[in-house]
PDB file of N, CA and C in Angstrom:
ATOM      1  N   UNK A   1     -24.205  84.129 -64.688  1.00  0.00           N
ATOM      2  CA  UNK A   1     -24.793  82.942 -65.285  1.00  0.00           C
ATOM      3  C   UNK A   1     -25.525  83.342 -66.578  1.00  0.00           C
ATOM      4  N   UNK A   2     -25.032  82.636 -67.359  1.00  0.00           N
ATOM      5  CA  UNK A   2     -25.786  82.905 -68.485  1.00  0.00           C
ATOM      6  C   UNK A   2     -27.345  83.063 -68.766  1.00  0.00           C
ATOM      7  N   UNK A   3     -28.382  83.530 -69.572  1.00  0.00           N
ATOM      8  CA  UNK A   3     -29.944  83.790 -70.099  1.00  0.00           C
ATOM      9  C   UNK A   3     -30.066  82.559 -70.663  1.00  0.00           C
ATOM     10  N   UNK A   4     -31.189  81.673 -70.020  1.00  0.00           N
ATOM     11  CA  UNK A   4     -31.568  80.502 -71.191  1.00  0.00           C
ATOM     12  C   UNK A   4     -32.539  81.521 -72.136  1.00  0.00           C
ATOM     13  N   UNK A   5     -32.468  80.726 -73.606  1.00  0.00           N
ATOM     14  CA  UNK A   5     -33.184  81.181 -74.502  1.00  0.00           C
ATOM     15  C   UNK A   5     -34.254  80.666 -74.600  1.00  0.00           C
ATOM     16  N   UNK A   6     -35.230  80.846 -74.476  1.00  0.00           N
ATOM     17  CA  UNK A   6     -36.493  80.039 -74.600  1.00  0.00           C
ATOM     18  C   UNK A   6     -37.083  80.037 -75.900  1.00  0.00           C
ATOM     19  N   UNK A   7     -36.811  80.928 -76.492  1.00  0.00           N
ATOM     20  CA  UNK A   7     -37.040  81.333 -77.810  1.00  0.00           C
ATOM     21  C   UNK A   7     -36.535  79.781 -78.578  1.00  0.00           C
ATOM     22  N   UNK A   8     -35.530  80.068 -78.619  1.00  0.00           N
ATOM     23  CA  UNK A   8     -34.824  78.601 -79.392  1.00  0.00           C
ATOM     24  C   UNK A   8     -35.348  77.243 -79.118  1.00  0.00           C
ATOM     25  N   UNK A   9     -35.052  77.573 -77.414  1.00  0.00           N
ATOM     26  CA  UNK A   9     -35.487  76.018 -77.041  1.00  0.00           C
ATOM     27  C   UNK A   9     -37.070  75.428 -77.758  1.00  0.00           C
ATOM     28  N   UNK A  10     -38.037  76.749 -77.685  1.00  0.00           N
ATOM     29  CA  UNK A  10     -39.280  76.709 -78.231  1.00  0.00           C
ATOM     30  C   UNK A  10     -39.428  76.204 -79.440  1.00  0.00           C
ATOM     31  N   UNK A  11     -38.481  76.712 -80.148  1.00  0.00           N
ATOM     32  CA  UNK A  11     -38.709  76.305 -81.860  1.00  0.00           C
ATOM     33  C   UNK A  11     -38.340  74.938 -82.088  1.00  0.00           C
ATOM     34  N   UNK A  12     -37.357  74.429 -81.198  1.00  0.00           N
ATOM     35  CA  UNK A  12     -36.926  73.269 -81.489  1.00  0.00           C
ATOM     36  C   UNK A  12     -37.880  72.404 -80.943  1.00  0.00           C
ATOM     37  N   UNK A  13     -38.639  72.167 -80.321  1.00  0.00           N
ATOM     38  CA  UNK A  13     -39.478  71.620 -80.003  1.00  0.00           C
ATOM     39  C   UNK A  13     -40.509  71.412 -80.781  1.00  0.00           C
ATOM     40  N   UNK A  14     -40.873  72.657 -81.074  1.00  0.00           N
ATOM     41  CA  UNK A  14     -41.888  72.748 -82.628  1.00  0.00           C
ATOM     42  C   UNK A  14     -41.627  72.300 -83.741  1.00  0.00           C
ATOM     43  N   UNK A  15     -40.211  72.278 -84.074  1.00  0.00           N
ATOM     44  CA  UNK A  15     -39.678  71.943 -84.999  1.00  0.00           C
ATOM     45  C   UNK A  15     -39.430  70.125 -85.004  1.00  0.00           C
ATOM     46  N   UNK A  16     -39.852  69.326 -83.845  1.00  0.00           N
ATOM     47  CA  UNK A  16     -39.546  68.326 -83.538  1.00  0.00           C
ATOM     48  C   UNK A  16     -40.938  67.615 -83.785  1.00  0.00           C
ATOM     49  N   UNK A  17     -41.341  68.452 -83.061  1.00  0.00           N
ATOM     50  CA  UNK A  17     -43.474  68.451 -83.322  1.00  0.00           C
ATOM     51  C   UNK A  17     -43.846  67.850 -84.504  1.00  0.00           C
ATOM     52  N   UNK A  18     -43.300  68.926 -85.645  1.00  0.00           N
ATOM     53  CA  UNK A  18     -43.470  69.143 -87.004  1.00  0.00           C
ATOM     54  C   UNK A  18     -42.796  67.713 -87.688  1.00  0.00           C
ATOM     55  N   UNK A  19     -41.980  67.353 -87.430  1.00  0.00           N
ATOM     56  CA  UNK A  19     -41.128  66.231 -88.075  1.00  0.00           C
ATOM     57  C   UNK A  19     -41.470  64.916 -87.177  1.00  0.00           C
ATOM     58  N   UNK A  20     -42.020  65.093 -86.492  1.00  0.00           N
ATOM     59  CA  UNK A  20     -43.051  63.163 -85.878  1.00  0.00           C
ATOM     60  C   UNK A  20     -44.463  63.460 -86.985  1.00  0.00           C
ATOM     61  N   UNK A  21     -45.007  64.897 -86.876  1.00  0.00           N
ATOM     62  CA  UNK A  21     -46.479  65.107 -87.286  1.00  0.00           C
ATOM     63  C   UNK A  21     -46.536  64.253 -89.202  1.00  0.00           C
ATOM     64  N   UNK A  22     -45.107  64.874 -89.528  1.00  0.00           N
ATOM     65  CA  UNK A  22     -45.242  64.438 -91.357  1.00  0.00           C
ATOM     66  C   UNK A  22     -45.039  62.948 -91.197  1.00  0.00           C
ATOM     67  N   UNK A  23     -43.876  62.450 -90.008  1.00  0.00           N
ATOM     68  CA  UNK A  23     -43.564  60.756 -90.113  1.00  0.00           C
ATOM     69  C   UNK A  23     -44.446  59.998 -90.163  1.00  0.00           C
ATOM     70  N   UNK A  24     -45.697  61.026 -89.322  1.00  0.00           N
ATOM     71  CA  UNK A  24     -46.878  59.887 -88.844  1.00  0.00           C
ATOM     72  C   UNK A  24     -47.370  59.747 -90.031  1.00  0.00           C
ATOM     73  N   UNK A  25     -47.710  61.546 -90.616  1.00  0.00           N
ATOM     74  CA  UNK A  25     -48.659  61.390 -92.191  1.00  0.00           C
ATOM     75  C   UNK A  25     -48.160  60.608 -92.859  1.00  0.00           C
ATOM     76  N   UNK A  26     -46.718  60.454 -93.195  1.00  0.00           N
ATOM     77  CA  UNK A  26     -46.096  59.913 -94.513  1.00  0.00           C
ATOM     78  C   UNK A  26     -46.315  58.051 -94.116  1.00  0.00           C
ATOM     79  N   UNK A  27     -46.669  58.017 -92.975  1.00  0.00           N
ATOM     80  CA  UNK A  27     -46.850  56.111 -92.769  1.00  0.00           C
ATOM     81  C   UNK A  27     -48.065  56.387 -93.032  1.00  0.00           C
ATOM     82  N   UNK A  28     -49.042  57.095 -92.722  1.00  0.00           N
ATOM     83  CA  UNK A  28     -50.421  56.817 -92.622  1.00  0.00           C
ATOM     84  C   UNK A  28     -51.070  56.909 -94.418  1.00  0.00           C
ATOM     85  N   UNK A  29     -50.346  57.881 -94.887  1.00  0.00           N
ATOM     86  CA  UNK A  29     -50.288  57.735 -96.252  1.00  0.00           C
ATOM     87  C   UNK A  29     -50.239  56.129 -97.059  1.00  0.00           C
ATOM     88  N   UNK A  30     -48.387  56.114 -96.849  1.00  0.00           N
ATOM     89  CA  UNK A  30     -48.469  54.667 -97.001  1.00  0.00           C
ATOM     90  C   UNK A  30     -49.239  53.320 -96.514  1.00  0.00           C
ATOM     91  N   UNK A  31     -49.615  53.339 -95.132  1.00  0.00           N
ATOM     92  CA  UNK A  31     -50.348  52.362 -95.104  1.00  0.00           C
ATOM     93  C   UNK A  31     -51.781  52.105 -96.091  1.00  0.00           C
ATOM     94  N   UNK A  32     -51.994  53.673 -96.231  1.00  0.00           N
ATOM     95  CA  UNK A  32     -53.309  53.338 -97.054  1.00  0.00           C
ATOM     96  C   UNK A  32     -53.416  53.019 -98.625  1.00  0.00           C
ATOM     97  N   UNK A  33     -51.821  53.537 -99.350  1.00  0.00           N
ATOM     98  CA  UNK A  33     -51.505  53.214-100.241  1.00  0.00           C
ATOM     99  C   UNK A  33     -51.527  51.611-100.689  1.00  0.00           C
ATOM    100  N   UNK A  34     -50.547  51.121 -99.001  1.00  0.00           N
ATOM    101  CA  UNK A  34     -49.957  49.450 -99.756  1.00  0.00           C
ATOM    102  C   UNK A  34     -50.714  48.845 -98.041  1.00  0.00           C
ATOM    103  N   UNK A  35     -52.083  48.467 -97.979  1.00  0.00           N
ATOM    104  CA  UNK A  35     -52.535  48.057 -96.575  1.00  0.00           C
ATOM    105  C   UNK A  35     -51.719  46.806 -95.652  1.00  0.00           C
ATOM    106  N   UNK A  36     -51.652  45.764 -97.001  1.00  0.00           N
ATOM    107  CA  UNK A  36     -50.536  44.644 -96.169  1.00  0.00           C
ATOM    108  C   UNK A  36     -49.367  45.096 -96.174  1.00  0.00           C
ATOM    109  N   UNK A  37     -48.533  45.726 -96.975  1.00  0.00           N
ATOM    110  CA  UNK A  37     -46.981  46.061 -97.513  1.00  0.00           C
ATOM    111  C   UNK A  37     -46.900  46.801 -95.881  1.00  0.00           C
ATOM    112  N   UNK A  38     -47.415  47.965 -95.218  1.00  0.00           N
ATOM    113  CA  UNK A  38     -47.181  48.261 -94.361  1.00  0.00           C
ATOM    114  C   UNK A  38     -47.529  47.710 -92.834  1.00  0.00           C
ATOM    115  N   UNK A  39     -47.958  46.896 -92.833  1.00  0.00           N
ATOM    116  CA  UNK A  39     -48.182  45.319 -91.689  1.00  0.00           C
ATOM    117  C   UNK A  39     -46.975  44.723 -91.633  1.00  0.00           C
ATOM    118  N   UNK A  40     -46.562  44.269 -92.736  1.00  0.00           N
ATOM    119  CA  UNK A  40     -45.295  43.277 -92.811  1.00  0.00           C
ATOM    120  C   UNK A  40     -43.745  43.871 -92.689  1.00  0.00           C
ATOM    121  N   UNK A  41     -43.755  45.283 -92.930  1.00  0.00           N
ATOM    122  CA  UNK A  41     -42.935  46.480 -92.494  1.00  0.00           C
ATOM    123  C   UNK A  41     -42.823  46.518 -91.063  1.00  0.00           C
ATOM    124  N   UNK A  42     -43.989  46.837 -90.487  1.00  0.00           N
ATOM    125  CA  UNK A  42     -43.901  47.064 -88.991  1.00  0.00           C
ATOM    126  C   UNK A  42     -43.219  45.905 -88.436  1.00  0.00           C
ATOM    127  N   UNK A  43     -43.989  44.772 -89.009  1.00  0.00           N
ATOM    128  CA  UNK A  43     -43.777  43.137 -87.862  1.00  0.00           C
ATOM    129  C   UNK A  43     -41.767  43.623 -88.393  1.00  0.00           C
ATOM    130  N   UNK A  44     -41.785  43.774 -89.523  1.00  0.00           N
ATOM    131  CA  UNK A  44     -39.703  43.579 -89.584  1.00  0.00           C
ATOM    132  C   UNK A  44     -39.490  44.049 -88.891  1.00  0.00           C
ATOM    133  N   UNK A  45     -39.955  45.584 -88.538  1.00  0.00           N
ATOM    134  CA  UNK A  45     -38.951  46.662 -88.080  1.00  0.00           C
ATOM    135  C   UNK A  45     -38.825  46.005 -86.244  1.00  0.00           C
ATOM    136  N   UNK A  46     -40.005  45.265 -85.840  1.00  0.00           N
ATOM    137  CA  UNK A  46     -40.170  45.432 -84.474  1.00  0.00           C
ATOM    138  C   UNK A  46     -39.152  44.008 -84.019  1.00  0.00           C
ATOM    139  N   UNK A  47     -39.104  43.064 -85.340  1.00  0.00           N
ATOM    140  CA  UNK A  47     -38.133  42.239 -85.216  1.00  0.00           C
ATOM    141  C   UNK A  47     -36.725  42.204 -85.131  1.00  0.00           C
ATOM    142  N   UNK A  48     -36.575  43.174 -85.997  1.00  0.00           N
ATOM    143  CA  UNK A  48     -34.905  43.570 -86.075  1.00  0.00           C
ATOM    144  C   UNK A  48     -34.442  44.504 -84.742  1.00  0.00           C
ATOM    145  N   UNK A  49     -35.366  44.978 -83.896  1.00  0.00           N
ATOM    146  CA  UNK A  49     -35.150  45.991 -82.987  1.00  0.00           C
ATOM    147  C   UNK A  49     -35.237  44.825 -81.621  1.00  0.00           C
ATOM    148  N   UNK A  50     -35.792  43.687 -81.592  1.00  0.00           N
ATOM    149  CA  UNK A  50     -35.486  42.601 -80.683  1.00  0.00           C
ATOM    150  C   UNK A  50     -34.047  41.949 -80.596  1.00  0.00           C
ATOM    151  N   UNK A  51     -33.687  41.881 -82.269  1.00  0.00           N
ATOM    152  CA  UNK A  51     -32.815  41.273 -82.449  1.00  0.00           C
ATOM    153  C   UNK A  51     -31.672  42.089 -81.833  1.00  0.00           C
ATOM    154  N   UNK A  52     -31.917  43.538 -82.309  1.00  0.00           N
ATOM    155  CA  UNK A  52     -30.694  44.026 -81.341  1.00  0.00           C
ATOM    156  C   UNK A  52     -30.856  44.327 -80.388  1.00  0.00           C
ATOM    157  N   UNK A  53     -31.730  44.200 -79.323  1.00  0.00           N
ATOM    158  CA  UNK A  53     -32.080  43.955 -78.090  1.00  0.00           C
ATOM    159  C   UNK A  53     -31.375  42.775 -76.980  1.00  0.00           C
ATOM    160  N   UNK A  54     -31.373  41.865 -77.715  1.00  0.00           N
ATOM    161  CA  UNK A  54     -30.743  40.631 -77.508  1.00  0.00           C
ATOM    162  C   UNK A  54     -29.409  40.686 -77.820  1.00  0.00           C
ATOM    163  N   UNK A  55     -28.895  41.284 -79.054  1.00  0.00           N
ATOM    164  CA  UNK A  55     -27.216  41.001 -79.454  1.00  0.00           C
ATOM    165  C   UNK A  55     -26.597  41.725 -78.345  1.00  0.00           C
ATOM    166  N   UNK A  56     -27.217  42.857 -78.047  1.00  0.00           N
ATOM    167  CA  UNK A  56     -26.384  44.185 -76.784  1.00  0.00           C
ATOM    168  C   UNK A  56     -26.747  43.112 -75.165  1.00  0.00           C
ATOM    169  N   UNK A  57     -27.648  42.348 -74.877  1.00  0.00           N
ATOM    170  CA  UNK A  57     -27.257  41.750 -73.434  1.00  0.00           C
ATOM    171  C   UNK A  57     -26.538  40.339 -73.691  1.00  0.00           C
ATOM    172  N   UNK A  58     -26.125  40.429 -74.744  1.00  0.00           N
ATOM    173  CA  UNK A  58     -25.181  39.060 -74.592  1.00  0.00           C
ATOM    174  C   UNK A  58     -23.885  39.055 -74.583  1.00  0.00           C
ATOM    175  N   UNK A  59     -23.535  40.392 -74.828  1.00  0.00           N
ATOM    176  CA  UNK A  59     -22.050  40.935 -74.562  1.00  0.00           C
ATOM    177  C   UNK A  59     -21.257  41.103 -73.006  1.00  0.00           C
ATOM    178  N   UNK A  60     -22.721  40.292 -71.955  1.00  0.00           N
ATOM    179  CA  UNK A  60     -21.816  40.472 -70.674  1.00  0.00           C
ATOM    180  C   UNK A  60     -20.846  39.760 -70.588  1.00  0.00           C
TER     181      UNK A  60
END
């Protein structure tokens, strides 16, 4: 049976860490840049993610 690598598995994780940690900075940035611009962003994004919420259970 093969050696899991933990080594790898480790980095990728870190490496996953690292890339939510800047997403968060780079919104938190922007929100403070544009305070409403990033309000009215969120409300879309959470709308369009209903919308396809709904298009995928109507395909029964």
């Amino acid at each position: 049976m093969a050696k899991t690598n933990f080594a790898y598995e480790k980095r990728q994780r870190e490496l996953e860490k690292k890339k939510k940690a800047e997403e968060k900075a780079r919104r938190k940035a922007e929100a403070k840049a544009n305070p409403g611009l990033a309000e009215s962003e969120q409300e879309q994004a959470l709308d369009s993610d209903d919308d396809a919420d709904q298009a995928g259970m109507t395909g029964d």
